[in-house]
N, C-alpha and C. Protein backbone atom coordinates (compact mmCIF):
# COMPACT_ATOMS: atom_id res chain seq x y z
N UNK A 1 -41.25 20.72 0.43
CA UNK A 1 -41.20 19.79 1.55
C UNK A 1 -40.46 20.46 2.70
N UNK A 2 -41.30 20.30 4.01
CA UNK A 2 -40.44 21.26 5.18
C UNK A 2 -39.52 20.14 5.41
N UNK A 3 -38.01 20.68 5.97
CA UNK A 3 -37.33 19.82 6.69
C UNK A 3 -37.82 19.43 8.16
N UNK A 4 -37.34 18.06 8.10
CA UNK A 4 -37.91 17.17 9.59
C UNK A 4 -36.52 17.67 10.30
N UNK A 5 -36.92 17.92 11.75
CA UNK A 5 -35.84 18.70 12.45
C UNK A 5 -34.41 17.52 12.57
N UNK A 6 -34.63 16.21 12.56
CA UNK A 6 -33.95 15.36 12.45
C UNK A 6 -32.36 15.39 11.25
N UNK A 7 -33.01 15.60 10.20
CA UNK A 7 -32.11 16.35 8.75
C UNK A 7 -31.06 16.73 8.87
N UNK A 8 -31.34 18.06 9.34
CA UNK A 8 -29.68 19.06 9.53
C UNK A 8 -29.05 17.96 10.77
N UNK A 9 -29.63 17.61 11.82
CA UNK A 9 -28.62 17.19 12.86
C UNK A 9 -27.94 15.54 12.48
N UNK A 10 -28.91 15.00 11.46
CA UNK A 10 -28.24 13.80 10.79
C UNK A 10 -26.72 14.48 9.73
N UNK A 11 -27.27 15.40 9.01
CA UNK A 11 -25.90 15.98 8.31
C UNK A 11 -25.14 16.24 8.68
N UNK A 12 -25.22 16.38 10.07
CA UNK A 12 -23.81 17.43 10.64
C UNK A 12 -22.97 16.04 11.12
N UNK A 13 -23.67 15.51 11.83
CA UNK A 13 -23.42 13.83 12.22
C UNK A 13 -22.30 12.97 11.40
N UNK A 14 -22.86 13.31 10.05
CA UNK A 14 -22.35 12.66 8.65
C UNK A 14 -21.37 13.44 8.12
N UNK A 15 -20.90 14.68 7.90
CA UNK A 15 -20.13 15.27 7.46
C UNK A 15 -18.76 15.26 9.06
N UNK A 16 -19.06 16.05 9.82
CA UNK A 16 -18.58 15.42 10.98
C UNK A 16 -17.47 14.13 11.10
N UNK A 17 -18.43 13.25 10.41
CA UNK A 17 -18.10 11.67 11.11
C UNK A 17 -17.29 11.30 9.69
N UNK A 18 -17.49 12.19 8.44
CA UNK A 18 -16.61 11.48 7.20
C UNK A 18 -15.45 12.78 7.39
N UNK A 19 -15.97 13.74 7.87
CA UNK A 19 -14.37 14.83 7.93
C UNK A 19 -13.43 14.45 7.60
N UNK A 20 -12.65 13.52 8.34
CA UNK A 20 -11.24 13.03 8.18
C UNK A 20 -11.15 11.77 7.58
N UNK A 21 -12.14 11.28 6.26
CA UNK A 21 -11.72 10.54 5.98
C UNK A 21 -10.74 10.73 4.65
N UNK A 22 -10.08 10.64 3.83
CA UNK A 22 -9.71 10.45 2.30
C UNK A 22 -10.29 9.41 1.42
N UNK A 23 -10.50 9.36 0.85
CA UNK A 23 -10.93 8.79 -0.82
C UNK A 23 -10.39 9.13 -1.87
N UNK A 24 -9.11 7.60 -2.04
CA UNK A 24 -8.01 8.04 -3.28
C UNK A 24 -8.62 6.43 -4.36
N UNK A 25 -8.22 7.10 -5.15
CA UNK A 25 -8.63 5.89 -6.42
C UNK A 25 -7.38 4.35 -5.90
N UNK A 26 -7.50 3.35 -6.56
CA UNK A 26 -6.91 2.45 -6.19
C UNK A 26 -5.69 2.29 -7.28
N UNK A 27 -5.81 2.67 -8.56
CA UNK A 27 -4.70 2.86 -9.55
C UNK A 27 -5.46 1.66 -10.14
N UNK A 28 -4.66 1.24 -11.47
CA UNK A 28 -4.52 -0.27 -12.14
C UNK A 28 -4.39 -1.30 -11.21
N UNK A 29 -5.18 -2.12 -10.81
CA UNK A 29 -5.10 -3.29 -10.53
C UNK A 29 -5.04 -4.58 -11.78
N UNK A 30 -4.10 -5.49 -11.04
CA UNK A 30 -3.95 -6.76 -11.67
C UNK A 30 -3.96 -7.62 -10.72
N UNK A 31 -5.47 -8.13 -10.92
CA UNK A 31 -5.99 -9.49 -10.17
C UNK A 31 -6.55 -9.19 -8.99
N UNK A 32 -6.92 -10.36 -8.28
CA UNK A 32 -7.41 -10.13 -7.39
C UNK A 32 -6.65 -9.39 -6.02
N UNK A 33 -5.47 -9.85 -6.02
CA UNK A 33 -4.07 -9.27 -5.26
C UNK A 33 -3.01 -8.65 -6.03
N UNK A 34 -3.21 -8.45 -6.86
CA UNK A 34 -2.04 -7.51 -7.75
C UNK A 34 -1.71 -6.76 -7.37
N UNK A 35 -0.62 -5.77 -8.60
CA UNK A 35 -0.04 -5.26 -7.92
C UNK A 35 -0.17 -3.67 -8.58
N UNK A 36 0.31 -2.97 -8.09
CA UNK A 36 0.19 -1.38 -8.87
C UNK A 36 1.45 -0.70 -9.50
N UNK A 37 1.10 0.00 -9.98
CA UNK A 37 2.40 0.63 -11.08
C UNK A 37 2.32 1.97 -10.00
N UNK A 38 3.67 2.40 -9.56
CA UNK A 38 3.81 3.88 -8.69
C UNK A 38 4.36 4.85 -9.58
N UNK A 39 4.85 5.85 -9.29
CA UNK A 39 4.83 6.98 -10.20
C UNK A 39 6.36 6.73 -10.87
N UNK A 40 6.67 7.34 -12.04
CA UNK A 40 8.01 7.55 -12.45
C UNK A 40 8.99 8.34 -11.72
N UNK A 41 10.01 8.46 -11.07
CA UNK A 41 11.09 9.24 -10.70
C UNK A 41 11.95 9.10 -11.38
N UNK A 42 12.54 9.96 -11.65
CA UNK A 42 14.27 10.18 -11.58
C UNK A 42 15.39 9.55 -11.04
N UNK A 43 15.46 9.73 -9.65
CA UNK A 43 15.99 9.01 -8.45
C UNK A 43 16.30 7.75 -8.44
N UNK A 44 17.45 7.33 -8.96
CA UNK A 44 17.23 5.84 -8.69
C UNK A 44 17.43 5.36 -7.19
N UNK A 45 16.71 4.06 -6.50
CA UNK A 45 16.48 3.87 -5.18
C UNK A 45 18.11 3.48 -4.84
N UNK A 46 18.14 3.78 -3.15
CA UNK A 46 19.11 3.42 -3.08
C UNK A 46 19.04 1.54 -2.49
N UNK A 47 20.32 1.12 -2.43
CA UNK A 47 20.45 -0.34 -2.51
C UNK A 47 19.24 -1.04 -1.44
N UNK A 48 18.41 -2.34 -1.05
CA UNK A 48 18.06 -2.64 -0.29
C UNK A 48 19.30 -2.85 1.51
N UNK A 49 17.87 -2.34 2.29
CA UNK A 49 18.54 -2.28 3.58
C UNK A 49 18.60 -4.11 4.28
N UNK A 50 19.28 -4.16 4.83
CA UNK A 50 19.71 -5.31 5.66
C UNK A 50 18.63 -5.24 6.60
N UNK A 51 17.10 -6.17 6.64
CA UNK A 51 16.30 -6.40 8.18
C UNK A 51 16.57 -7.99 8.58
N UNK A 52 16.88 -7.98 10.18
CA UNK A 52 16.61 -9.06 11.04
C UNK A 52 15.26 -9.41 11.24
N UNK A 53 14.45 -10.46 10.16
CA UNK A 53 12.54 -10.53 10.58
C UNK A 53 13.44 -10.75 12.33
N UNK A 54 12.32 -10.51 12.75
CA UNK A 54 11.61 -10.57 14.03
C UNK A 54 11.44 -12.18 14.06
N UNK A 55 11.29 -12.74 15.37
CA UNK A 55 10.13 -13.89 15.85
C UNK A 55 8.89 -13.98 15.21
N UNK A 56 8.14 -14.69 14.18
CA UNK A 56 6.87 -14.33 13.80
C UNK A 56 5.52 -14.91 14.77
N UNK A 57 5.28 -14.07 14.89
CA UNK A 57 3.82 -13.95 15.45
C UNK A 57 3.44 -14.73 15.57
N UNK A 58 3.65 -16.15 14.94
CA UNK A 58 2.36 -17.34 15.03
C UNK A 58 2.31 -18.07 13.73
N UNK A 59 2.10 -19.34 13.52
CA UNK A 59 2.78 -20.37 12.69
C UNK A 59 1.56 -19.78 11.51
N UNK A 60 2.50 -19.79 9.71
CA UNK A 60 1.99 -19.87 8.43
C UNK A 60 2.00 -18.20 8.27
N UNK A 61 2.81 -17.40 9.36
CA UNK A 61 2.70 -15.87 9.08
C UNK A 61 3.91 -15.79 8.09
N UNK A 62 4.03 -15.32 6.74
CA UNK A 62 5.08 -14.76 5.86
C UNK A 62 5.85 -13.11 6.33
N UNK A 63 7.03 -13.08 6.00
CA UNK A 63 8.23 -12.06 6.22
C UNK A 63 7.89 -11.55 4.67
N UNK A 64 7.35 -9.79 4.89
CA UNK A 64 7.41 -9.26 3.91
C UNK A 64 8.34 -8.20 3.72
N UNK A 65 9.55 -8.39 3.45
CA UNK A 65 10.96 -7.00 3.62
C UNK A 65 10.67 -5.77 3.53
N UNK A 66 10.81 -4.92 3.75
CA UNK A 66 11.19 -3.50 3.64
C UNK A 66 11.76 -2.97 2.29
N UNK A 67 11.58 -1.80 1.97
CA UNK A 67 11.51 -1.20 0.89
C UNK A 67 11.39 0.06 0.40
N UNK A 68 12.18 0.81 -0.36
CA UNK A 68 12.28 1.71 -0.53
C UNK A 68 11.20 2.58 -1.43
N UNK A 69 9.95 3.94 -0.58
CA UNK A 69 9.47 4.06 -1.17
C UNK A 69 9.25 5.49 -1.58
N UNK A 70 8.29 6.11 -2.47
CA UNK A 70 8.84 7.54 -2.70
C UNK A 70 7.93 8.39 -2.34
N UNK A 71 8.61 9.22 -1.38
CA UNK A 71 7.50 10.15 -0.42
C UNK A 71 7.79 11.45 0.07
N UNK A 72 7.39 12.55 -0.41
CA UNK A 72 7.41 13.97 -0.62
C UNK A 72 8.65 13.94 -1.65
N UNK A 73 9.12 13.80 -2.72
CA UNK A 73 10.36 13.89 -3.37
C UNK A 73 11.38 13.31 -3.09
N UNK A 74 11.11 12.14 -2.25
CA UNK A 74 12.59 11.40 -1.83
C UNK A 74 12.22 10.05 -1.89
N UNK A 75 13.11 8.69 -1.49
CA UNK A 75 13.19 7.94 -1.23
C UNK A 75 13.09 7.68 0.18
N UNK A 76 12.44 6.93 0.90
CA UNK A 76 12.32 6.53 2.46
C UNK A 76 12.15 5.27 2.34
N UNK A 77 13.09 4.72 3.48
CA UNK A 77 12.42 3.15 4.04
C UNK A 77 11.58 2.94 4.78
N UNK A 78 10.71 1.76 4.12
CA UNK A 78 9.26 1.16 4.57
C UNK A 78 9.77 0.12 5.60
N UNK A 79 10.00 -0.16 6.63
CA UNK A 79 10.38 -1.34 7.15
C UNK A 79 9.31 -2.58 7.07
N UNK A 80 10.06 -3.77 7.22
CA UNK A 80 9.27 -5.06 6.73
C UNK A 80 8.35 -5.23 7.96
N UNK A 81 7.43 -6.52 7.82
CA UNK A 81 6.30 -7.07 8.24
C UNK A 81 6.16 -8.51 8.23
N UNK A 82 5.43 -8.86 8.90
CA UNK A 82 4.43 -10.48 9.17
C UNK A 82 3.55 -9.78 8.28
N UNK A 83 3.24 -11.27 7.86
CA UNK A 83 1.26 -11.18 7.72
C UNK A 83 1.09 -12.43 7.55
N UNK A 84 0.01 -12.29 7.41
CA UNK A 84 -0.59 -14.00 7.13
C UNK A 84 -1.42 -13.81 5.66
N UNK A 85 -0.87 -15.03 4.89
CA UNK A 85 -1.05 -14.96 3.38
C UNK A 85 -2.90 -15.18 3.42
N UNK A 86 -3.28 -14.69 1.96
CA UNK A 86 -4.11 -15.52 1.89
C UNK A 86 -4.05 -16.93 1.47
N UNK A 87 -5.06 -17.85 1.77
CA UNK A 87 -5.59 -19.05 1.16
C UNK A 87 -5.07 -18.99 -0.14
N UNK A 88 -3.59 -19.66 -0.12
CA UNK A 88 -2.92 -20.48 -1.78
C UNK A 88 -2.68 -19.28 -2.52
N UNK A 89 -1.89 -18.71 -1.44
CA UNK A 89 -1.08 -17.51 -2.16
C UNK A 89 0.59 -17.52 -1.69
N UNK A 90 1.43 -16.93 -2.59
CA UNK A 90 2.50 -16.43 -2.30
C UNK A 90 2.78 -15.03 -2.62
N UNK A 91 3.84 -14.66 -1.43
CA UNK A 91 4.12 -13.34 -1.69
C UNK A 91 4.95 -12.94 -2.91
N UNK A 92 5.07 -11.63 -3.45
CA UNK A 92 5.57 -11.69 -4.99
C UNK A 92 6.27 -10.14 -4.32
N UNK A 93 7.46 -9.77 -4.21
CA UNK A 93 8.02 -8.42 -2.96
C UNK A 93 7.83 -7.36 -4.34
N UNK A 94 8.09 -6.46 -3.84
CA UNK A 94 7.76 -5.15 -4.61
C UNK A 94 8.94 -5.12 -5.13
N UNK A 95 9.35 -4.43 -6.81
CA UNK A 95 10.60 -3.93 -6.50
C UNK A 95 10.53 -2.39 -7.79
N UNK A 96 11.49 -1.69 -7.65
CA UNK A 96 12.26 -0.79 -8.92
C UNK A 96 12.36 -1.28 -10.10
N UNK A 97 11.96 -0.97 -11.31
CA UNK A 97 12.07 -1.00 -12.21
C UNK A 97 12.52 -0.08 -13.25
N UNK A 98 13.70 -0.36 -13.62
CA UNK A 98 14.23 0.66 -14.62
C UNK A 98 12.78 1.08 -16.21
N UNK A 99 13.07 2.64 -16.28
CA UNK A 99 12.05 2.89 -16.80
C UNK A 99 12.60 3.65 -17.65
N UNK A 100 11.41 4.19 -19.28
CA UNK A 100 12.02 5.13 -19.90
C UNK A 100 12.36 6.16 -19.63
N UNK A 101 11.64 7.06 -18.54
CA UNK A 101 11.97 8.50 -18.25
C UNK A 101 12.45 8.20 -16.26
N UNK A 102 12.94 7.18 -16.30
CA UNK A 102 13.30 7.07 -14.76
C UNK A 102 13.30 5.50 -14.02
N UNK A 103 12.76 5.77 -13.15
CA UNK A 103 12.57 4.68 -12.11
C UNK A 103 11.40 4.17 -11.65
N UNK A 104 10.46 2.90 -11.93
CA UNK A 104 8.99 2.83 -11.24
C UNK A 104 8.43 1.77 -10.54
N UNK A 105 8.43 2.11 -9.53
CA UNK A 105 8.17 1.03 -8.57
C UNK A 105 6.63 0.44 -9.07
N UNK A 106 7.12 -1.18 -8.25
CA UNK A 106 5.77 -1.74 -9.14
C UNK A 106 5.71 -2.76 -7.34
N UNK A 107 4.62 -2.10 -6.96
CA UNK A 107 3.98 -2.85 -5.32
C UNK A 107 4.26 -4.53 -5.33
N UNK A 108 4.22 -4.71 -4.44
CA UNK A 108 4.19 -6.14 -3.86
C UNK A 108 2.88 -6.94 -3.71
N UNK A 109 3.00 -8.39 -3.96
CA UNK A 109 1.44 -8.28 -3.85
C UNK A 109 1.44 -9.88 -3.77
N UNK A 110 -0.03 -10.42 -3.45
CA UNK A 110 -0.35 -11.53 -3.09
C UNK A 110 -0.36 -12.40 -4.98
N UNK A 111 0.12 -14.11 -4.97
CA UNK A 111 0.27 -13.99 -6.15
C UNK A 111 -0.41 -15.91 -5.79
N UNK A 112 -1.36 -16.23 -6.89
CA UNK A 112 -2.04 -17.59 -6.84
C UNK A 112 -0.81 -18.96 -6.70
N UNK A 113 -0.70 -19.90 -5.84
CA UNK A 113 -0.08 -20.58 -6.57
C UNK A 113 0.08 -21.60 -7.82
């Protein structure tokens, strides 16, 4: 089959246009909003930071805190957020969990009421 001259200039288009994207797996999910298991460290986190929420944005938006998370070999703070829940959910905050070989954060996540 000859190529239609269209082909190569659709591929380049497409490779091009996905270049910069990433495609990482999502880990274990639990539920529809669950939450994920993060890697084991060593490190235990240091204490939670003190945030002032902000003014929120607009009535039924939830304060989601800040949090300590682990990035290139360290601990860094995530600072908090608004959002707006879903439909007959509550927020459930992320936290540290003491582990057998360390420390493992377990995400924050939307939770049924």
């Amino acid at each position: 089959m000859t190529p239609t001259p269209w082909r190569p200039a659709a591929a380049l288009a497409l490779a091009l246009t996905l270049g910069g994207c990433v495609i990482a797996p999502l880990g274990p999910r639990h539920g529809a909003y669950g939450y994920d298991d993060g890697p084991v460290v060593d490190a235990e986190p240091p204490p939670p930071r003190y945030e002032a929420a902000p003014g929120a944005p607009g009535p039924g938006h939830v304060w989601i805190g800040g949090y300590w998370a682990w990035q290139l070999g360290r601990h860094v703070w995530i600072g908090g957020r608004w959002a707006l829940p879903p439909a007959g959910h509550l927020w459930v905050p992320g936290l540290w969990q003491r582990h057998d070989r360390g420390w493992r954060w377990r995400d924050g996540h939307w939770r049924r009421r």
